[in-house]
Protein backbone atom coordinates (compact mmCIF):
# COMPACT_ATOMS: atom_id res chain seq x y z
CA UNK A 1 -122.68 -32.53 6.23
CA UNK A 2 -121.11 -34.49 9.56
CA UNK A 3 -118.52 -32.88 10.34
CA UNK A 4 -116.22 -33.03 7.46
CA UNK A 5 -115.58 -29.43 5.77
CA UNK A 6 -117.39 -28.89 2.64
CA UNK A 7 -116.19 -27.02 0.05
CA UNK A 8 -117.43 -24.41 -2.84
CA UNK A 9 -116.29 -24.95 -6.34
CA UNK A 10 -117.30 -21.59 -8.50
CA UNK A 11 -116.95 -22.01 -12.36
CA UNK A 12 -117.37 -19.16 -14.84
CA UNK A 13 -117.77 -20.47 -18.55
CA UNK A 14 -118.90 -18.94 -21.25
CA UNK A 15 -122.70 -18.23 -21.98
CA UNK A 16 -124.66 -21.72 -22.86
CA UNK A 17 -122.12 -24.26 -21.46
CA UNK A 18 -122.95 -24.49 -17.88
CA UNK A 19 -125.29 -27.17 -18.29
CA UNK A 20 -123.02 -29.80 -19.98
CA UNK A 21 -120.32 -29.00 -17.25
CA UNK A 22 -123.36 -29.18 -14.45
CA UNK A 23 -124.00 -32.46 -16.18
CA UNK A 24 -120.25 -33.24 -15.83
CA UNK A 25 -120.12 -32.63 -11.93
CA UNK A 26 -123.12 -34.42 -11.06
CA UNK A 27 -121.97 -37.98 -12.86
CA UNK A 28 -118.63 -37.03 -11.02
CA UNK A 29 -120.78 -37.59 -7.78
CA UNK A 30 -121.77 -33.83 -7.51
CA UNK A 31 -125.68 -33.94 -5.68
CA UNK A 32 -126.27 -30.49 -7.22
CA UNK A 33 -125.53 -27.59 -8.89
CA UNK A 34 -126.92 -23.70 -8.92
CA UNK A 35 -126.12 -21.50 -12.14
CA UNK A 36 -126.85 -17.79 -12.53
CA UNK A 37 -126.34 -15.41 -15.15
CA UNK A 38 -123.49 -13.04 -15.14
CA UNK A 39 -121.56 -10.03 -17.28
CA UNK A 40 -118.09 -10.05 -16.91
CA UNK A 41 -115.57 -6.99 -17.41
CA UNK A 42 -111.86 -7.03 -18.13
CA UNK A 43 -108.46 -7.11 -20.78
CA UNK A 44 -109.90 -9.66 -22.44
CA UNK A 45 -113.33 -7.65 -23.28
CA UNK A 46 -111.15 -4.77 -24.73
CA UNK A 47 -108.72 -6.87 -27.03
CA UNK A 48 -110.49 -9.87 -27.59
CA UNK A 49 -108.84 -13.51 -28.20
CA UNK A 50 -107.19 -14.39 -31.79
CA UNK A 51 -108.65 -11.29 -33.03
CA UNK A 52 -112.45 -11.87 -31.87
CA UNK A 53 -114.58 -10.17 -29.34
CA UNK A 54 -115.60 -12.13 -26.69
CA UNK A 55 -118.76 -12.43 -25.04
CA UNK A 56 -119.53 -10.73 -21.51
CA UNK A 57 -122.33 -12.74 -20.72
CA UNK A 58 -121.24 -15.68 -18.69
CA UNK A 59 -122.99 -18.24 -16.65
CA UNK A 60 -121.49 -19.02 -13.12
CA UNK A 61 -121.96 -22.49 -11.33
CA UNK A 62 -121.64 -23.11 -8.00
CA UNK A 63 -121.39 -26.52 -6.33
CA UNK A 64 -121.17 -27.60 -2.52
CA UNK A 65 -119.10 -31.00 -2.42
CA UNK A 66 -118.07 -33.15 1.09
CA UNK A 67 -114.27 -33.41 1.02
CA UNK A 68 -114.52 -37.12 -0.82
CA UNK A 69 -115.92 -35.64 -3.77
CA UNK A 70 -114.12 -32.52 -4.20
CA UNK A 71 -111.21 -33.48 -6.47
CA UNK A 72 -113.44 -35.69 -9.02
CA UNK A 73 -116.03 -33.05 -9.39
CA UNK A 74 -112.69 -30.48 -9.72
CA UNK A 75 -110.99 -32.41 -12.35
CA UNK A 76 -114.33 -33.36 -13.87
CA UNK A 77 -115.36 -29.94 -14.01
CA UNK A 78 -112.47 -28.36 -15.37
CA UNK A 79 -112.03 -31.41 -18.25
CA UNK A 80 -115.58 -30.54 -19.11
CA UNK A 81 -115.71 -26.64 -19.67
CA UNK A 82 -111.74 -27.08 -21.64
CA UNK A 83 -110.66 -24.66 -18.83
CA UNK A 84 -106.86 -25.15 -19.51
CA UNK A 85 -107.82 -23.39 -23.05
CA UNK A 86 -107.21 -19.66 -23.13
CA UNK A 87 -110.57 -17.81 -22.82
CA UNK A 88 -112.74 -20.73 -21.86
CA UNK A 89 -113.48 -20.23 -18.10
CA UNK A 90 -111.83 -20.31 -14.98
CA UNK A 91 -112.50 -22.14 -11.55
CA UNK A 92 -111.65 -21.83 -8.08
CA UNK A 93 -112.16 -23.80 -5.20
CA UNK A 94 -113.18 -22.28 -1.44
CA UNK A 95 -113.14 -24.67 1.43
CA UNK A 96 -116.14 -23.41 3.82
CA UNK A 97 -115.72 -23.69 7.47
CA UNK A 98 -120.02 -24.50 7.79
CA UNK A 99 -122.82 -25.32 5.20
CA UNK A 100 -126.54 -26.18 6.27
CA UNK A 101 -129.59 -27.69 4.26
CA UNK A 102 -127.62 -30.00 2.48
CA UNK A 103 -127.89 -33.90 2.76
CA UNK A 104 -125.04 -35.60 4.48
């Protein structure tokens, strides 16, 4: 990745809509994206949102950018998976000081 600093953008959306935000990223210039399967645990579990439960399962993408493509695949991202709604996701970004195995 030369020797710009890449960076880490981790989303956690709700179980089934990874793939439309993974689709998101990548026409945002992403080159790729890695989901997993997760359980989350909180406030929100216990009280639920507008008087529903909701789910703990989650799916969690993570996807290495070089610094030009951070902020499209960001805003892209975050459009995509509605994360300014209450109980839809959340995102974060991590800028990583070294990544290897990924083309430049």
């Amino acid at each position: 990745m030369s020797d710009e600093k890449p960076s880490l953008i981790t989303c956690v959306v709700q179980r089934g809509e990874a793939d439309k935000v993974v689709d998101a990223a990548l026409d945002a210039g992403a080159e790729g994206a890695t989901i997993y399967f997760g359980r989350g645990r909180g406030v929100r579990e216990r009280m639920g949102f507008l008087g529903r439960f909701i789910k703990p399962e989650k799916e969690v993408i993570l996807i290495i950018t070089r610094q030009d493509q951070t902020d499209a695949v960001f805003d892209a991202v975050q459009k995509t998976a509605k994360l300014t709604e209450a109980g839809k996701g959340f995102a974060f970004l991590h800028k990583l000081d070294r990544a290897i195995g990924f083309v430049a």
